[in-house]
Protein backbone atom coordinates (compact mmCIF):
# COMPACT_ATOMS: atom_id res chain seq x y z
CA UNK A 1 -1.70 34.24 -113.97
CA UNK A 2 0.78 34.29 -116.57
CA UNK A 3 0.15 33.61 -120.04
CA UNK A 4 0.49 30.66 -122.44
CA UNK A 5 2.76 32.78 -124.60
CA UNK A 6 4.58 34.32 -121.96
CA UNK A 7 5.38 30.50 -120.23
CA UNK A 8 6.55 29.18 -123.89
CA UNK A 9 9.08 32.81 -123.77
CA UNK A 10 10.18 31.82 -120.92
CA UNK A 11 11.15 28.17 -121.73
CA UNK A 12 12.70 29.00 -124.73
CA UNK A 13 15.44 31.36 -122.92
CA UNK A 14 15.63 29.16 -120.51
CA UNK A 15 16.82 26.46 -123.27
CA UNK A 16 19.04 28.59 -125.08
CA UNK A 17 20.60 29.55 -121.65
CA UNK A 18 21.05 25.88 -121.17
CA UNK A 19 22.34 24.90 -124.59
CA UNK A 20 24.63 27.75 -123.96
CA UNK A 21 25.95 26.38 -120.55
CA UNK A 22 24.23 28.48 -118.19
CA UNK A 23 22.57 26.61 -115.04
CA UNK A 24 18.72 26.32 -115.03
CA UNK A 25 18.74 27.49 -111.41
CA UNK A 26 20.46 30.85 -112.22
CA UNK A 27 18.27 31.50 -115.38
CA UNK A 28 14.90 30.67 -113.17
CA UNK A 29 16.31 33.50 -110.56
CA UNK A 30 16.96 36.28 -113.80
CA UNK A 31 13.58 35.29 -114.92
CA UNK A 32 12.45 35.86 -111.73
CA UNK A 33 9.90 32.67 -111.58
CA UNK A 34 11.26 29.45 -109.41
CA UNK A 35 12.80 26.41 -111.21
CA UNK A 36 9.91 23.90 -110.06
CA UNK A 37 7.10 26.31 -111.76
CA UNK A 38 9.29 26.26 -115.24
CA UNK A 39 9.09 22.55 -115.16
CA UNK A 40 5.45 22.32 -114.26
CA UNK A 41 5.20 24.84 -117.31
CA UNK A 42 6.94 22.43 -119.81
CA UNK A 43 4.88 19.59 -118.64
CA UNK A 44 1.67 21.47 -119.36
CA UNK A 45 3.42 21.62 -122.88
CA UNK A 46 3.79 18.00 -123.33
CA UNK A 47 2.10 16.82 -126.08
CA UNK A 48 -1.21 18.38 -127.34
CA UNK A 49 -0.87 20.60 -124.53
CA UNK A 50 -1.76 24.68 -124.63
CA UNK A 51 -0.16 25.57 -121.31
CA UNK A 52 -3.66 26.68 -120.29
CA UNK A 53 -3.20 26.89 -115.93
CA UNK A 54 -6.25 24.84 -115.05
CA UNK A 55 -5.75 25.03 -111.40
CA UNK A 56 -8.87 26.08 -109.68
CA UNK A 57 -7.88 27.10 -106.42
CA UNK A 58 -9.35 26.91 -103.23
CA UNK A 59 -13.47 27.13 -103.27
CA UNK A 60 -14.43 28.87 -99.82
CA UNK A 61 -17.98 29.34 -98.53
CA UNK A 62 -17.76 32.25 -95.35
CA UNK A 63 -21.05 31.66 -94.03
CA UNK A 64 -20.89 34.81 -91.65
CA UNK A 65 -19.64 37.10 -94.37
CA UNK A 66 -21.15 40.45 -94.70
CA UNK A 67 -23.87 41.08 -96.90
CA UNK A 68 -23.79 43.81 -99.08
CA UNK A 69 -26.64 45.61 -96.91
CA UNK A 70 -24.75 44.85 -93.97
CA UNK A 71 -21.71 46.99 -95.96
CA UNK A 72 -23.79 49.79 -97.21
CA UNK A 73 -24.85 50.08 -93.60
CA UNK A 74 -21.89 50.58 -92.16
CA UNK A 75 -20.97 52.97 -94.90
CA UNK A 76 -23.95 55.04 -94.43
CA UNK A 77 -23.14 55.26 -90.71
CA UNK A 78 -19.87 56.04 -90.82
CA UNK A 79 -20.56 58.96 -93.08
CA UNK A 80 -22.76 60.29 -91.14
CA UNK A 81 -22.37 63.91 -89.57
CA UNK A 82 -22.19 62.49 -86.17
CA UNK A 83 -19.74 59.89 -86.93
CA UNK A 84 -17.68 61.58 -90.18
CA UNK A 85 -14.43 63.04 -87.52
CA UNK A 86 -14.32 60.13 -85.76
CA UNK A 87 -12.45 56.45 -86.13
CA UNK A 88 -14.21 52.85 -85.88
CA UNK A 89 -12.71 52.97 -82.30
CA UNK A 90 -15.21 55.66 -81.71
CA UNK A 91 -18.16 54.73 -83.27
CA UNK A 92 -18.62 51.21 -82.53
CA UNK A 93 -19.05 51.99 -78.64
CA UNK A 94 -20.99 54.70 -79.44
CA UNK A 95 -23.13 52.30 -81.77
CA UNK A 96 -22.96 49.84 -78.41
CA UNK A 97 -24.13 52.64 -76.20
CA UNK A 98 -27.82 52.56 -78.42
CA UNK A 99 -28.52 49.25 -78.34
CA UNK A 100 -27.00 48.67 -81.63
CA UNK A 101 -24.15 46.13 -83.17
CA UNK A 102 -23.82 46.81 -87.31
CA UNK A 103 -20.25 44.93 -87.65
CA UNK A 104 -17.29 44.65 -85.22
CA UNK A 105 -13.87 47.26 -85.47
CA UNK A 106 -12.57 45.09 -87.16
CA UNK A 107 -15.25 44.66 -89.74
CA UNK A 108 -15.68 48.63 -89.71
CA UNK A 109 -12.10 49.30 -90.88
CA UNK A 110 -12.09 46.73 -93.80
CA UNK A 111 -15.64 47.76 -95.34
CA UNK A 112 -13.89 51.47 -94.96
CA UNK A 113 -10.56 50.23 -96.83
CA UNK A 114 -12.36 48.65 -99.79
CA UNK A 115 -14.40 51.63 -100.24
CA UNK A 116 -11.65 53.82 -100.40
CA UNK A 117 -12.93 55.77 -96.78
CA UNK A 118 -9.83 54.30 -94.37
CA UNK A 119 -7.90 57.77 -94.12
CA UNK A 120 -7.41 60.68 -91.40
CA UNK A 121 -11.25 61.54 -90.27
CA UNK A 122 -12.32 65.18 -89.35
CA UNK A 123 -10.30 68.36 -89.84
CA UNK A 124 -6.99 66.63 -89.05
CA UNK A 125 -3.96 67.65 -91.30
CA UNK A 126 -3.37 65.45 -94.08
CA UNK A 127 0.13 63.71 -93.79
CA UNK A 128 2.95 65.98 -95.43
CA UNK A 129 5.49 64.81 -97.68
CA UNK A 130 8.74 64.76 -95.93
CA UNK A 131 11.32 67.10 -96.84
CA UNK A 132 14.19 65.91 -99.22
CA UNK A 133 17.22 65.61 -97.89
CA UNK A 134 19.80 68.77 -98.03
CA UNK A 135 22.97 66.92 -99.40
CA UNK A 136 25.60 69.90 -100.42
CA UNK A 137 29.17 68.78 -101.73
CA UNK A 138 32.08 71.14 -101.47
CA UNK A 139 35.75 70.61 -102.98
CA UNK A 140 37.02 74.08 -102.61
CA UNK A 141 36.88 77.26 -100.13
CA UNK A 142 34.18 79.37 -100.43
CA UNK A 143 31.77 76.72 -101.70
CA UNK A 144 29.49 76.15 -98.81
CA UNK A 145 29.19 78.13 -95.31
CA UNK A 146 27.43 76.89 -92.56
CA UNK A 147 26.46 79.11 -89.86
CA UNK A 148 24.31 78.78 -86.43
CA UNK A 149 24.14 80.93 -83.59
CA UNK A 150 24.81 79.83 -79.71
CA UNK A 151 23.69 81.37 -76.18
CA UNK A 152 27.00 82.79 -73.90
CA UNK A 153 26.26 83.50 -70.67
CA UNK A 154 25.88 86.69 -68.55
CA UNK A 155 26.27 87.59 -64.44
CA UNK A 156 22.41 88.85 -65.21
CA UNK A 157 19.76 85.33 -64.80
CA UNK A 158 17.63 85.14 -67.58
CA UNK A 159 19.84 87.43 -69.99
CA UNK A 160 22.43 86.01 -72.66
CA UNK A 161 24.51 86.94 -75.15
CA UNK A 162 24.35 85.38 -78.76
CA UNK A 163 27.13 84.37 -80.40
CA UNK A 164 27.02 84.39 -84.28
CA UNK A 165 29.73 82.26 -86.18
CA UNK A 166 30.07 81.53 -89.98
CA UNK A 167 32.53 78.32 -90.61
CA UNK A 168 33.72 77.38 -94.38
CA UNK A 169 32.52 73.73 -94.67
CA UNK A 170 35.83 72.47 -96.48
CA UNK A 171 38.58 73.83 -95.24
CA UNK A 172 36.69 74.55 -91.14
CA UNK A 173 37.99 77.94 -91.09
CA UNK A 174 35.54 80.50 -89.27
CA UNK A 175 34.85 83.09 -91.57
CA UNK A 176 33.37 85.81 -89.85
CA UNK A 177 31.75 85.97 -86.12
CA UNK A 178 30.03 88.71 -83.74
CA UNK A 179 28.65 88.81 -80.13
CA UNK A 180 24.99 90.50 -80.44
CA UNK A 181 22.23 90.59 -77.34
CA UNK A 182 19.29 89.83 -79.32
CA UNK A 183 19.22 87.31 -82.21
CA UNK A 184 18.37 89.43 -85.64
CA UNK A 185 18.30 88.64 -88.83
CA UNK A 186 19.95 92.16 -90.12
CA UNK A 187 22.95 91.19 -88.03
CA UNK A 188 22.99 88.04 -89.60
CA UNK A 189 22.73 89.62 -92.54
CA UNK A 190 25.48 92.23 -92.30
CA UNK A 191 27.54 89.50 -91.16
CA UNK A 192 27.18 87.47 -94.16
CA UNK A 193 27.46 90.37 -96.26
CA UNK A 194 31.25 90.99 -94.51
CA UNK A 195 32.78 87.80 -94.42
CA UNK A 196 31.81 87.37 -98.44
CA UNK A 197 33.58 91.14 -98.80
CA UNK A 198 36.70 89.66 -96.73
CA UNK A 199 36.33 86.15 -98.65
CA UNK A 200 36.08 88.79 -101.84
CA UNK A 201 33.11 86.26 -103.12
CA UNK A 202 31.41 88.22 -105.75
CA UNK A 203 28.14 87.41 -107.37
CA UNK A 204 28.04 85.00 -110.22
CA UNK A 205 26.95 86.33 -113.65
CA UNK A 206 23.65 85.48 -114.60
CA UNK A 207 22.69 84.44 -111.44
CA UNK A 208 18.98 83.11 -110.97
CA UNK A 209 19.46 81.87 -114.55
CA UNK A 210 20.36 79.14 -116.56
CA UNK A 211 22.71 80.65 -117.98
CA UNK A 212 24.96 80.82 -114.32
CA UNK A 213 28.02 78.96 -114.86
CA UNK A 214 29.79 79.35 -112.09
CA UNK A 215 28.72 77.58 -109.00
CA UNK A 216 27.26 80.16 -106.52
CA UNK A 217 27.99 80.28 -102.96
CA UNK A 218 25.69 78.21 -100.53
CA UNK A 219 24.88 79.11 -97.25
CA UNK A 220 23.30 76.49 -94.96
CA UNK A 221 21.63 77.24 -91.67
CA UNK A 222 18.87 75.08 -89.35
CA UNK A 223 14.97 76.76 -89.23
CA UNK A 224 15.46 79.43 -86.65
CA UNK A 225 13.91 83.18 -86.92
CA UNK A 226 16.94 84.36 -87.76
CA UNK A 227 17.75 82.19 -90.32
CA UNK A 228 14.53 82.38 -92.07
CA UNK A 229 14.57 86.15 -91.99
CA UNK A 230 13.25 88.24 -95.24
CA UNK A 231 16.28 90.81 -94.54
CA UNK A 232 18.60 87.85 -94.49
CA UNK A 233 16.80 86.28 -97.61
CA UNK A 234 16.97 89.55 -99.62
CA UNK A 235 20.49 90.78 -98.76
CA UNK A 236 21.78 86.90 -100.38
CA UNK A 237 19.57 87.67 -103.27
CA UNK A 238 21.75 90.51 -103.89
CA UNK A 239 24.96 88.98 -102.80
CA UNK A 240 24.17 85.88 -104.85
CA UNK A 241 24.08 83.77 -102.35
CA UNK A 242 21.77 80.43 -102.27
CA UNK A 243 20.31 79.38 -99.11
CA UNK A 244 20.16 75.76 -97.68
CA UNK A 245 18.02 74.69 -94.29
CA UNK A 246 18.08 71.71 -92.70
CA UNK A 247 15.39 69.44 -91.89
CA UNK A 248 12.64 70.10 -89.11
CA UNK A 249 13.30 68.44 -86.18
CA UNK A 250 16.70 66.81 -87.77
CA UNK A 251 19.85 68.11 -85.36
CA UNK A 252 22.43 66.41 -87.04
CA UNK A 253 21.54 68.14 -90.75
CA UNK A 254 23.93 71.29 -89.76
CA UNK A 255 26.97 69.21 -87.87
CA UNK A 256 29.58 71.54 -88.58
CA UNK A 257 28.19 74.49 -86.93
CA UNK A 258 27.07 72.23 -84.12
CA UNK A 259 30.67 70.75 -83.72
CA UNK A 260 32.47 73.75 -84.08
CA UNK A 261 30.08 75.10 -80.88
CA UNK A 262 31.39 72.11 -79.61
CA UNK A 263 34.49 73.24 -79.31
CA UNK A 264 34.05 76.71 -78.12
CA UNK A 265 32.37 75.75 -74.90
CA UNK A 266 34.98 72.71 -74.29
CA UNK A 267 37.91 75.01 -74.57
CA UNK A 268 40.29 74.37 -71.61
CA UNK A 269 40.24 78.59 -70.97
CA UNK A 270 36.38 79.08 -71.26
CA UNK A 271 35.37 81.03 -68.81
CA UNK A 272 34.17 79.25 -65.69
CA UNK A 273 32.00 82.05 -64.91
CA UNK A 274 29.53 84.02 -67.18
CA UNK A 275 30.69 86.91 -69.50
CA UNK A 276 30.55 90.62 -67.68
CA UNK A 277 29.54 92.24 -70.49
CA UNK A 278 29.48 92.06 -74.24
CA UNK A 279 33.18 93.38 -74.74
CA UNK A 280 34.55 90.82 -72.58
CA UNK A 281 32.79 88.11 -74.91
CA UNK A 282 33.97 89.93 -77.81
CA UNK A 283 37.37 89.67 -76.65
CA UNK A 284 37.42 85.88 -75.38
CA UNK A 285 35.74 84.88 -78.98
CA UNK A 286 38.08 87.06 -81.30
CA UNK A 287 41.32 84.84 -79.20
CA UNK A 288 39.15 81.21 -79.62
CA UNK A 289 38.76 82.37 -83.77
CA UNK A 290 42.37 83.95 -83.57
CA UNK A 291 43.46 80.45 -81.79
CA UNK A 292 40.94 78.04 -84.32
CA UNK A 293 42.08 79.36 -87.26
CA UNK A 294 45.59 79.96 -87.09
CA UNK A 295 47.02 77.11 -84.62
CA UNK A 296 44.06 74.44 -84.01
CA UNK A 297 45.40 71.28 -85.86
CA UNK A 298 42.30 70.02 -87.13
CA UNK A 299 41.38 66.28 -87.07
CA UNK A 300 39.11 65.95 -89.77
CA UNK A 301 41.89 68.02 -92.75
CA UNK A 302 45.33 65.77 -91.43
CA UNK A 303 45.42 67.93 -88.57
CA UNK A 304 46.93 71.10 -90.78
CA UNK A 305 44.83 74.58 -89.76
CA UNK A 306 42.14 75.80 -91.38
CA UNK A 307 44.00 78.89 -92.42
CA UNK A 308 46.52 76.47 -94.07
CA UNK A 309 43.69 74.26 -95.66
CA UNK A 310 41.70 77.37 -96.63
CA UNK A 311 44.93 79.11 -98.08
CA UNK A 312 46.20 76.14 -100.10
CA UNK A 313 49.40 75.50 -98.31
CA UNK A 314 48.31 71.79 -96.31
CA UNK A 315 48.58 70.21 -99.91
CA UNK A 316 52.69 71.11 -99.44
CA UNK A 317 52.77 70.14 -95.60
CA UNK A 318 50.81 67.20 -95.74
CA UNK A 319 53.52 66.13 -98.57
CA UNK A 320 56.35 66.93 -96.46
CA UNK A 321 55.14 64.89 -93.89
CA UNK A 322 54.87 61.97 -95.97
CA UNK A 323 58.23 62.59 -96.99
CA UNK A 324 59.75 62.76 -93.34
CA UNK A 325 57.51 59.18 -93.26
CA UNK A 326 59.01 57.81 -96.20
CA UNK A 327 62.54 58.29 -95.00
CA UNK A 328 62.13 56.91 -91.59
CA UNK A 329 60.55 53.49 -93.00
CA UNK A 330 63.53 53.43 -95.84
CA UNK A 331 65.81 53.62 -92.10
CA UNK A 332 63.87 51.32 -90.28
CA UNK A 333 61.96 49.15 -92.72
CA UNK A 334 60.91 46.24 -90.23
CA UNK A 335 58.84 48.51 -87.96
CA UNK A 336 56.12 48.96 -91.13
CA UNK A 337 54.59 45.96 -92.34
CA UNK A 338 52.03 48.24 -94.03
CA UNK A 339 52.29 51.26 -96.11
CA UNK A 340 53.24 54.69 -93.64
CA UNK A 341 50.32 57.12 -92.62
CA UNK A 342 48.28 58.41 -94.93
CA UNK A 343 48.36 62.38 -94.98
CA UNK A 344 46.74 63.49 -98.11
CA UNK A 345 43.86 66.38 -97.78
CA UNK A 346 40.24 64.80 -98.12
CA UNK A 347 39.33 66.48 -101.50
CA UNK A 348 35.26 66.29 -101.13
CA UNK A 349 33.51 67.44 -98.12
CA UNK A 350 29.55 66.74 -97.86
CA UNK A 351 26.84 67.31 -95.56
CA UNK A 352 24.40 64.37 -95.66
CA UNK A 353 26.52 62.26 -98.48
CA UNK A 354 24.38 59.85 -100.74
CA UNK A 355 25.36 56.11 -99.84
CA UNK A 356 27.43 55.80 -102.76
CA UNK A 357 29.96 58.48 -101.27
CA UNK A 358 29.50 56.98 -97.55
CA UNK A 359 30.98 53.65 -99.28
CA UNK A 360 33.04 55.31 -101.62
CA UNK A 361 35.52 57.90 -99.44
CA UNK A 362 34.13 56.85 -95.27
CA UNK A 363 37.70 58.67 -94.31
CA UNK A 364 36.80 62.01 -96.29
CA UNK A 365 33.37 62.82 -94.02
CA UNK A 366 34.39 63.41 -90.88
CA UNK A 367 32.99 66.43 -89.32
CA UNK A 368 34.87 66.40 -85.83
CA UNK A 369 36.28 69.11 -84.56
């Protein structure tokens, strides 16, 4: 219950909210306490009156209540090595089974709650924590790389090919690629180790300390083998390279590399029929990169490359196209009633945003390909 001194606080802001011109209504919702209790409070103050609450509430006599006996008894059962790994679901048909009744299921799980004793029974795994969500934020090339790998096809049933590809998370541009039959972490690793050579990413200084001012590169992958190799792990360490990984069981926590794999196998010219033989996939995936990076129109960068994004130059066409829109509403005027298309560059890419971005920029997060 809330306190005589606490009730005569609360009346006196209310009063000088009043005398000030503020509604009583509004000042009983910031004081969080409801407009009819504030006035019952003042009319406990009427007077000689302390404030004191002398309500007494509702006097209830449960005839069939447990006993305490009847609670120890239930405790001391339940604990018992027989019955310790198993639930009140268990143990009260067991109990029935013997000829005995101690308290119903129901009664079993609320002695067990009060007492502290209503958890996971037995050698079951206590819940985990969830993992925090992976939310990475890039603004420039060569911030964050996402990579995955994806089955191709062969004429052999039961045998594939794996296709590796590394895509730059703001500007979409694939990075580096390679057709391997088994899935390694050393070829992931000399993969990596290639496209940051070609990307000439160099480690930070002072990297793995505080003292690291430049942000290093992140790399963010799903929970495969591959991913979670210790030849993978070691080679970023000395490429200073951080590693991200998405949540267990959570597809949509790497949806660039997903969406980019998208696109591969929903190419008009991918092959109807499985790959012959590893240089025939290497050939068809260096023309899909070849074709992706240098002519695909992108929808999610103002349909400019990602060679054009990732070099700098969509800033300049995406201007010019305004531009060309500008003029043709200054020659026809009457067919815009609104302003013309909006081409500037999305200037933050995320993966898993915090709400305030999904409200803030909702046309600067697409991920489709």
């Amino acid at each position: 219950m809330t306190s005589p001194d606490d009730r005569r606080k609360a009346l006196e802001i209310l009063d000088e909210g009043m005398a000030n011109g503020a509604r009583a209504r509004e000042l009983a919702l910031l004081l969080g306490v409801g407009l009819t209790t504030l006035q019952r409070w003042r009319r406990q103050f009427v007077g000689d009156g302390d404030g004191v609450d002398r309500r007494k509430g509702s006097c209830r006599h449960v005839a069939h209540r447990l006993s305490e006996e009847e609670r120890q008894r239930i405790l001391l059962t339940c604990n018992q090595p027989e019955y310790a790994s198993l639930p009140p679901g268990q143990i009260v048909p067991a109990l029935a089974d013997q000829g005995l009744f101690i308290g119903s299921e129901s009664s079993f799980y609320r002695v067990l709650h009060q007492a502290g004793q209503c958890h996971r029974r037995g050698r079951a795994r206590l819940p985990q924590e969830p993992r925090s969500v992976p939310r990475l934020r890039a603004d420039r090339p060569n911030q964050v790389w996402s990579w995955d790998i994806s089955f191709l096809p062969t004429t052999v049933r039961g045998v594939w090919l794996y296709l590796y590809l590394v895509v730059d998370v703001w500007s979409r541009k694939v990075v580096a690629w390679d057709v391997a039959e088994v899935e390694s972490s050393d070829i992931a690793a000399d993969l990596v180790q290639r496209a940051c050579l070609r990307e000439r990413y160099r480690r930070p200084s002072g990297f793995g300390s505080h003292q690291c001012r430049q942000q290093p590169l992140i790399l963010h992958a799903d929970n495969g083998n591959a991913m979670r190799g210790a030849t993978l792990e070691s080679r970023l360490e000395e490429m200073g390279v951080l590693r991200s990984f998405s949540r267990p069981r959570v597809s949509n926590d790497n949806p660039y590399s997903e969406s980019l794999f998208r696109t591969v196998k929903y190419r008009p010219n991918y092959p109807s029929r499985p790959f012959a033989s590893k240089d025939k996939a290497c050939e068809w995936v260096a023309t899909f990169v070849e074709w992706y990076n240098h002519r695909h129109r992108h929808s999610a960068i103002k349909f400019v490359t990602p060679h054009q994004r990732h070099s700098g130059t969509a800033n300049a066409i995406c201007k010019q196209r305004a531009d060309v829109y500008e003029q043709a509403r200054q020659r026809y005027p009457r067919r815009w009633t609104r302003s013309t298309r909006c081409w500037r560059q999305p200037e933050v890419v995320w993966i898993n945003p915090p709400p305030a971005e999904i409200e803030l920029e909702p046309a600067k997060l697409s991920v489709a390909a």
